[in-house]
N, C-alpha and C. Protein backbone atom coordinates (compact mmCIF):
# COMPACT_ATOMS: atom_id res chain seq x y z
N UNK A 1 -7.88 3.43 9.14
CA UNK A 1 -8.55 2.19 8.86
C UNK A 1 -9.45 1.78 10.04
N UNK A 2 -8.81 2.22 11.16
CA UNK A 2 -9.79 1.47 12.47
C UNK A 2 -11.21 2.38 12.41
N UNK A 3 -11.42 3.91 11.84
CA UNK A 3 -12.27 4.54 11.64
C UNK A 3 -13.22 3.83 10.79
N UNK A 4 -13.03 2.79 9.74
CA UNK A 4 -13.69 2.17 8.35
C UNK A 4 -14.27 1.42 8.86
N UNK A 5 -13.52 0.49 10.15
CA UNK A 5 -13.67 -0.38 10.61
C UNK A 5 -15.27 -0.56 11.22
N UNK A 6 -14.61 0.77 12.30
CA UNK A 6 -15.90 0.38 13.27
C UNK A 6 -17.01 1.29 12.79
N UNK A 7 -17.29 2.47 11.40
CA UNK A 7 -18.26 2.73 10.88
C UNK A 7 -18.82 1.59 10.58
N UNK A 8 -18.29 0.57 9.65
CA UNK A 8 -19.00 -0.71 8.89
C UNK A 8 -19.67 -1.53 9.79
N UNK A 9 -18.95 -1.68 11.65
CA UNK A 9 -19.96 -2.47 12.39
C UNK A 9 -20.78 -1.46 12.52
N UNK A 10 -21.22 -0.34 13.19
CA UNK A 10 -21.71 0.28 13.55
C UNK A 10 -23.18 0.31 12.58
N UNK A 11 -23.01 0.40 11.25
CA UNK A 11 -23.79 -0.03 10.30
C UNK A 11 -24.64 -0.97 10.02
N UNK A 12 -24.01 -2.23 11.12
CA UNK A 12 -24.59 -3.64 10.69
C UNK A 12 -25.64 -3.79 11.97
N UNK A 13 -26.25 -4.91 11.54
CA UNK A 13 -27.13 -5.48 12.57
C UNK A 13 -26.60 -6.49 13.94
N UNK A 14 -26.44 -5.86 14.77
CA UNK A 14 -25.52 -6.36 16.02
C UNK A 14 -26.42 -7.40 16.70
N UNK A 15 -28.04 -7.21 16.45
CA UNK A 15 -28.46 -8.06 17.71
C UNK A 15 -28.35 -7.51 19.13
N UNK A 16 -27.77 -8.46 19.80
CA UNK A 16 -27.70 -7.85 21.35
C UNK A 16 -26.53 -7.67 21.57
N UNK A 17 -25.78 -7.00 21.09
CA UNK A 17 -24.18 -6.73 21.28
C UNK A 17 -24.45 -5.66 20.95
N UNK A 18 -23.65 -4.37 21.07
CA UNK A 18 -23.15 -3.27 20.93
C UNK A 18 -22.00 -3.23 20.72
N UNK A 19 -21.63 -2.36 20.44
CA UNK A 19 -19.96 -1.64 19.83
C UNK A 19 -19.64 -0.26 20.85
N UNK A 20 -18.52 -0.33 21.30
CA UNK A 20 -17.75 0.58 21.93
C UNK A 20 -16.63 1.12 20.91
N UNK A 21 -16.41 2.30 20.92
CA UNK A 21 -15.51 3.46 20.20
C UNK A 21 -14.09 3.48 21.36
N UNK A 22 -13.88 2.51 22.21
CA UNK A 22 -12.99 2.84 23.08
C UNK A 22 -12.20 1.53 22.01
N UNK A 23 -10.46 1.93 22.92
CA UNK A 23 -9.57 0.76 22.23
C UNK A 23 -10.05 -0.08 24.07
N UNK A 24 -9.46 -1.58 23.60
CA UNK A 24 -10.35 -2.82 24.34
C UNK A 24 -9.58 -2.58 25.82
N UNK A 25 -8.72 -1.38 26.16
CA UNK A 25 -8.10 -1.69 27.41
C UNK A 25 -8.74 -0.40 28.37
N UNK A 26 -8.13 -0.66 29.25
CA UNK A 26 -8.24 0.89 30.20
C UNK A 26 -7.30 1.39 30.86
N UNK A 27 -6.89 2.64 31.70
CA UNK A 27 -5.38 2.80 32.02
C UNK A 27 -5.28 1.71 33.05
N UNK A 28 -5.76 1.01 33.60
CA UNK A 28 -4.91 0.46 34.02
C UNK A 28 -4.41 -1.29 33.67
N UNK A 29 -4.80 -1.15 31.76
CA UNK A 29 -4.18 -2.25 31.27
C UNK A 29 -5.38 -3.41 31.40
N UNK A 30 -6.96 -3.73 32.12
CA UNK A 30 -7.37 -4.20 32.19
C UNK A 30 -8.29 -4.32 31.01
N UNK A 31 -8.50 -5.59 30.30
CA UNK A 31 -8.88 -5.74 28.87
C UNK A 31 -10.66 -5.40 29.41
N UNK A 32 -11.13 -4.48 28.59
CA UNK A 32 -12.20 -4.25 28.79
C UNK A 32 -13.74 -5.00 28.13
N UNK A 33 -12.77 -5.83 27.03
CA UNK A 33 -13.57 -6.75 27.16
C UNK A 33 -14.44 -7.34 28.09
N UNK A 34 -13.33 -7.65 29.08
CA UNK A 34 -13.68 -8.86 30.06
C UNK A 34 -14.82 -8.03 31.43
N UNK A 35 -15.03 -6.84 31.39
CA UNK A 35 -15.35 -5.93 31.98
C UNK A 35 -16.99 -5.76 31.29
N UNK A 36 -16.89 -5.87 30.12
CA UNK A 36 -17.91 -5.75 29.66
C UNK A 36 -18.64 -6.72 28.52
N UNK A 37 -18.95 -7.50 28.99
CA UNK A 37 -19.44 -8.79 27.95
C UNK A 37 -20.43 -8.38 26.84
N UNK A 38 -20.65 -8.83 25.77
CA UNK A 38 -21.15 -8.30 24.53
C UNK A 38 -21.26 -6.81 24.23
N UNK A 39 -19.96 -6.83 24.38
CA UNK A 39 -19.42 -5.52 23.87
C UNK A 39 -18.16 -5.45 22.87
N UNK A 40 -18.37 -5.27 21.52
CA UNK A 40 -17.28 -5.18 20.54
C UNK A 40 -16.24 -4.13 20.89
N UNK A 41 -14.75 -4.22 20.90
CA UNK A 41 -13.80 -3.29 21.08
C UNK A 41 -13.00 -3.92 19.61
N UNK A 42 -12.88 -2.69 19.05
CA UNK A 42 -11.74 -2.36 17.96
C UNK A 42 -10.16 -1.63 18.47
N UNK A 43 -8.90 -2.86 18.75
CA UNK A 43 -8.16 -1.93 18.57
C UNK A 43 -7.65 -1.03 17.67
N UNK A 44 -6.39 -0.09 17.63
CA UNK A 44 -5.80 0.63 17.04
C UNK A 44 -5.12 -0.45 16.52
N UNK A 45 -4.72 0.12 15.01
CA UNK A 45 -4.23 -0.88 14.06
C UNK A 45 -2.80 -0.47 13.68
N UNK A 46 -1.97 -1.84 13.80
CA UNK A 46 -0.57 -2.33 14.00
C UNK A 46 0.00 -2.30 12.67
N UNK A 47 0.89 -1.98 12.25
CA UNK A 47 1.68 -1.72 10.59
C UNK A 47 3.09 -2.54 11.60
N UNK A 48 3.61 -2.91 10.16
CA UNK A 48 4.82 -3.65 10.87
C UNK A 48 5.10 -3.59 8.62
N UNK A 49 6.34 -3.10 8.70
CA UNK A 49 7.20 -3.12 7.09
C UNK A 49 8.17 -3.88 7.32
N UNK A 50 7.94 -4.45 6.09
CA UNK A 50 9.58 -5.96 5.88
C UNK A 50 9.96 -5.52 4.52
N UNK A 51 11.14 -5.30 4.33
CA UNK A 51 12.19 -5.07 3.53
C UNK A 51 12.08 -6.39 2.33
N UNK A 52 11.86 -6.23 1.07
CA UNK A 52 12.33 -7.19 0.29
C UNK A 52 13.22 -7.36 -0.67
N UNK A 53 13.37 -6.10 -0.94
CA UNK A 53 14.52 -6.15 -2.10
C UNK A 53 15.17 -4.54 -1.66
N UNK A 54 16.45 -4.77 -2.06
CA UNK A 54 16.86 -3.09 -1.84
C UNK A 54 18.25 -3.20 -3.07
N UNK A 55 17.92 -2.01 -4.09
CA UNK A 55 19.10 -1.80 -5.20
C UNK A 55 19.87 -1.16 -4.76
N UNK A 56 21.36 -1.03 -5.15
CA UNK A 56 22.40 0.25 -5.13
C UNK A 56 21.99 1.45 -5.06
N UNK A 57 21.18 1.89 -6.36
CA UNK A 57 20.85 3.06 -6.75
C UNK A 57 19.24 2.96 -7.20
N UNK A 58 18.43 1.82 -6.89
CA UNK A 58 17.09 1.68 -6.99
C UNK A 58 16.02 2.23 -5.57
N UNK A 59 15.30 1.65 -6.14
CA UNK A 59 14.37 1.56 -5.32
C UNK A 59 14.48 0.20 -4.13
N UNK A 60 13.63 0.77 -2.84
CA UNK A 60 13.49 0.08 -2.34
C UNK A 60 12.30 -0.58 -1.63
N UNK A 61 11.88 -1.93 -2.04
CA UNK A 61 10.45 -2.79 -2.02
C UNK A 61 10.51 -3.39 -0.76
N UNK A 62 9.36 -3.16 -0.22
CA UNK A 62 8.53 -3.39 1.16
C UNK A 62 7.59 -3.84 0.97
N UNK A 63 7.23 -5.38 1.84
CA UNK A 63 5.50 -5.10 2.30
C UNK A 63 5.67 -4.77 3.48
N UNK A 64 4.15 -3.97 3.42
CA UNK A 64 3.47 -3.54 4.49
C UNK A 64 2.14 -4.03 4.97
N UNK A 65 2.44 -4.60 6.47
CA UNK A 65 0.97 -5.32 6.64
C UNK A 65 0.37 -4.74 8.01
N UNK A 66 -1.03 -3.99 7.53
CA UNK A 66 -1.67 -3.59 8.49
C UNK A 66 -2.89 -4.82 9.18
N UNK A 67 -2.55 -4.45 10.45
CA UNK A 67 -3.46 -5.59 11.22
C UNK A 67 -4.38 -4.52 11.91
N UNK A 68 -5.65 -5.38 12.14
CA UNK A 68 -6.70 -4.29 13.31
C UNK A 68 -7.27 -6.00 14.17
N UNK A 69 -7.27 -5.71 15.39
CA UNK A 69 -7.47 -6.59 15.88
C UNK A 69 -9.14 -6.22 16.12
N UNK A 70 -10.66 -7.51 16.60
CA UNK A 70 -11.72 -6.85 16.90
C UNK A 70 -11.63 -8.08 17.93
N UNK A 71 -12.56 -7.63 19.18
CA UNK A 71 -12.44 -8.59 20.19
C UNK A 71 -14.03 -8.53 20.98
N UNK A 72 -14.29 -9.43 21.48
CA UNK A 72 -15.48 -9.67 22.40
C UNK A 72 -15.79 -10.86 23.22
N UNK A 73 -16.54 -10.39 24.25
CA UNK A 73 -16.67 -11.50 25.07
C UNK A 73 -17.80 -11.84 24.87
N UNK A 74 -18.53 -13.11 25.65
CA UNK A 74 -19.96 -13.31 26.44
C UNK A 74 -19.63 -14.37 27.31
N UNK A 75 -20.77 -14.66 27.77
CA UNK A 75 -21.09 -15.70 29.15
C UNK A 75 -20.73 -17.36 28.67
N UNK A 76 -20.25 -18.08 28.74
CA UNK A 76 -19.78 -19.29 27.94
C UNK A 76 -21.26 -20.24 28.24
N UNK A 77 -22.21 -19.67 29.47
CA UNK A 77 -23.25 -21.16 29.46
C UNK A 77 -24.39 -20.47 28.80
N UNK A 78 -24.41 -19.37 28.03
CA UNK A 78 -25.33 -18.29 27.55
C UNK A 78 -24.82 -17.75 26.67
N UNK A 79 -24.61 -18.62 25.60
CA UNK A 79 -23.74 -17.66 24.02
C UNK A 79 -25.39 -17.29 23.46
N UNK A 80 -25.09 -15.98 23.44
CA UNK A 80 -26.56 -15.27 22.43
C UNK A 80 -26.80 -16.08 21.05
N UNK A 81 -27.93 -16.39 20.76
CA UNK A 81 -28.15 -16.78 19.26
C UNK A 81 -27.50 -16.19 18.29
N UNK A 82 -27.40 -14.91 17.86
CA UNK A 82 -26.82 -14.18 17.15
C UNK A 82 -25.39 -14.43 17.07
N UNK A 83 -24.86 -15.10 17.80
CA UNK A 83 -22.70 -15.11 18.02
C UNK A 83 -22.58 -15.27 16.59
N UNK A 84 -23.03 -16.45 16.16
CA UNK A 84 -22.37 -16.87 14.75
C UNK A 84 -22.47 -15.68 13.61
N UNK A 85 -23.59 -14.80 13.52
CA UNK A 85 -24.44 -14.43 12.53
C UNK A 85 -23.14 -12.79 13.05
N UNK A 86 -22.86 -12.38 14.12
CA UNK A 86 -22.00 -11.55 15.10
C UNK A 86 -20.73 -11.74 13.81
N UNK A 87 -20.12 -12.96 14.26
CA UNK A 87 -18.47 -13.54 13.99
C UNK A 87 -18.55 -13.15 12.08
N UNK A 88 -19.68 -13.53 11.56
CA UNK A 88 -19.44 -13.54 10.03
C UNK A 88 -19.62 -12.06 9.90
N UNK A 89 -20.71 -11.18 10.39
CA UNK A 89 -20.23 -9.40 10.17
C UNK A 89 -18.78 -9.19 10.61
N UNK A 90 -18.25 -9.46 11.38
CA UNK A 90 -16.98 -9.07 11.73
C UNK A 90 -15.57 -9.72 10.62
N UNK A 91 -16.45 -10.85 10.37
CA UNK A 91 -15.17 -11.58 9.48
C UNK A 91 -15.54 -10.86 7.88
N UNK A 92 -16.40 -10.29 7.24
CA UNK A 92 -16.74 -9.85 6.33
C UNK A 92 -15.86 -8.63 6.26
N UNK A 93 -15.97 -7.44 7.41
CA UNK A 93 -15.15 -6.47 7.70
C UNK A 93 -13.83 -6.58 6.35
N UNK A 94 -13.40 -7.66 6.45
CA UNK A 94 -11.88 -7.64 5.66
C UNK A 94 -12.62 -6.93 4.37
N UNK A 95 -13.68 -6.88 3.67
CA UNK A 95 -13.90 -6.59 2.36
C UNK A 95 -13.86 -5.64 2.19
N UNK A 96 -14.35 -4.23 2.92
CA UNK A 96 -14.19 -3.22 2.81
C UNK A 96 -13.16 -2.35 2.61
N UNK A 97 -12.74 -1.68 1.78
CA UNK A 97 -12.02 -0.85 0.99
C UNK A 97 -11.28 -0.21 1.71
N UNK A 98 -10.29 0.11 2.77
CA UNK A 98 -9.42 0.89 3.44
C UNK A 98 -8.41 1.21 2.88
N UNK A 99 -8.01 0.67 2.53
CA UNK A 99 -6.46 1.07 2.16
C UNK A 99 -6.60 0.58 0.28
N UNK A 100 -5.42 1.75 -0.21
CA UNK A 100 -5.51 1.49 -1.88
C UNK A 100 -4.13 0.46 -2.15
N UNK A 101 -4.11 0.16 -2.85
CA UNK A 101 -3.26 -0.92 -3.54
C UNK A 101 -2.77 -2.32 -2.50
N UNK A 102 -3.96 -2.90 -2.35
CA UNK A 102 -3.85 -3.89 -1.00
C UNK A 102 -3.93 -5.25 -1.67
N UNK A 103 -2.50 -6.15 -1.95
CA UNK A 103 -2.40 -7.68 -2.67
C UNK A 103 -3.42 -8.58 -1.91
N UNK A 104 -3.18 -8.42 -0.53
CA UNK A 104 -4.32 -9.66 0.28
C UNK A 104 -4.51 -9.52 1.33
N UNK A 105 -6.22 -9.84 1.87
CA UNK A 105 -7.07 -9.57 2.88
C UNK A 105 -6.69 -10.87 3.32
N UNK A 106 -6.85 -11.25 4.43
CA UNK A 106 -6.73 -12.08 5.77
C UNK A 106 -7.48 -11.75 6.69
N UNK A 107 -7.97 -13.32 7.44
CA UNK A 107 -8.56 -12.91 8.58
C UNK A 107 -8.82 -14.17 9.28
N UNK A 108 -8.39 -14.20 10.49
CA UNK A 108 -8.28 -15.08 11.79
C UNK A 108 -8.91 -14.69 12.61
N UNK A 109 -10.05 -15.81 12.97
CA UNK A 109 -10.68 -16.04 14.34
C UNK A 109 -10.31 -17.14 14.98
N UNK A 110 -9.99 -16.79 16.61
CA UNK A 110 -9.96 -17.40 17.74
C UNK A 110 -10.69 -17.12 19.00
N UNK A 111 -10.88 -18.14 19.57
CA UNK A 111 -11.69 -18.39 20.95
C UNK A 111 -11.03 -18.58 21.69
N UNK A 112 -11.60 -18.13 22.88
CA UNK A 112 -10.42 -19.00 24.38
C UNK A 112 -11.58 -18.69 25.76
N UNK A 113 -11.52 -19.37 26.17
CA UNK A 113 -12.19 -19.03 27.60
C UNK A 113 -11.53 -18.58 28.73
N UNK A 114 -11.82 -17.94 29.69
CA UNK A 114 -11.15 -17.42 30.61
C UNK A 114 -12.32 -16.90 31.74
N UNK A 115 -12.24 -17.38 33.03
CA UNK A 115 -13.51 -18.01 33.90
C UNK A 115 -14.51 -18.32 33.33
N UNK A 116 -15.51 -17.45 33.36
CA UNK A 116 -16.78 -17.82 32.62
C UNK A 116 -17.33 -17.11 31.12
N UNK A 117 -16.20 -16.99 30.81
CA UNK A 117 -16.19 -15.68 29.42
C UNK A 117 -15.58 -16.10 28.23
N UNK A 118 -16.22 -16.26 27.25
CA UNK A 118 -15.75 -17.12 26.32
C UNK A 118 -15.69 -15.49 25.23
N UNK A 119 -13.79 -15.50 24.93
CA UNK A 119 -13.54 -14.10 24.30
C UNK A 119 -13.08 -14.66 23.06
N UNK A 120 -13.77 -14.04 21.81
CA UNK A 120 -13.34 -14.53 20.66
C UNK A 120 -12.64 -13.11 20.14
N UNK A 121 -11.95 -13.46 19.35
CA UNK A 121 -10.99 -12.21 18.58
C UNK A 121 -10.78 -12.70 17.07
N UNK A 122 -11.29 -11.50 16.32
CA UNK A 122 -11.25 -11.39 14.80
C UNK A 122 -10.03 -10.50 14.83
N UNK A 123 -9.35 -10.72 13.41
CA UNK A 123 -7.88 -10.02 13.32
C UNK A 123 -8.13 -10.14 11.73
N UNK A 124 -7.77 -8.66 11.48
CA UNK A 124 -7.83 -8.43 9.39
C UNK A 124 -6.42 -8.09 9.77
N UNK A 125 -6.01 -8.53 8.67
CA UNK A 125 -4.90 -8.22 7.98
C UNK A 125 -4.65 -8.10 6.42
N UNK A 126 -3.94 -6.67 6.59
CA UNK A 126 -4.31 -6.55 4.84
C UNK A 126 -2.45 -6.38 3.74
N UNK A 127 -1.90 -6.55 2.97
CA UNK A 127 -0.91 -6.79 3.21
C UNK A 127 -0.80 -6.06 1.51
N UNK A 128 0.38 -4.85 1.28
CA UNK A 128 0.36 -4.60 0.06
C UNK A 128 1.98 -4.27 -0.16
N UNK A 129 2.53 -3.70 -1.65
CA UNK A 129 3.69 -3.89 -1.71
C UNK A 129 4.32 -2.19 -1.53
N UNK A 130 4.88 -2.08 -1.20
CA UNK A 130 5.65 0.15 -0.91
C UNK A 130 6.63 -0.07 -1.28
């Protein structure tokens, strides 16, 4: 899925941002975001299964919800024109077709600042029944 992911940005019209093929850290744990301002990082995407029903001799029902986190920084006294027009390609992302038999797309954006770097993070989450 993180492959779907970052073909579909890669596809879109970024403006003055670019996209990196790296996951957002480096070995030594330092978010590379923050290293590199208008630069999109896609992590590797998180599965986590919850148990919902389990028979004697049945089957047993799970959801499964895959998350992909997308993250970026810029300069907080110099947000590029493009941010907003940025945040809705990334929040669109959820539409695209990854995974088959998927009940519901999700998707959360947050901001936070941290010195002079205002890092927003998009998060899909897609959630189906196994």
């Amino acid at each position: 899925m993180r492959s779907d992911v970052l073909d579909y940005i890669q596809g879109s019209n970024l403006g003055t941002y670019k996209l990196s093929r790296s996951v957002p850290r480096d070995e030594s744990g330092t978010p590379l975001f923050l290293k590199n301002p208008k630069t999109i990082y896609v992590d590797n995407e998180n599965k986590t299964v919850n148990q919902l029903f389990q028979s004697f001799n049945g089957p047993t029902i799970s959801t499964e919800l895959t998350s992909i986190l997308m993250v970026f920084s810029n300069d907080t006294k110099n947000i590029p024109n493009n941010y907003n027009e940025l945040v809705g390609i990334l929040v669109a992302a959820k539409d695209i077709q990854p995974l088959a038999g998927i009940l519901s797309r999700d998707v959360t954006v947050q901001t936070a600042i941290e010195d002079d770097l205002q890092i927003t993070t998009v998060e899909l989450t897609y959630s189906k029944i196994t």
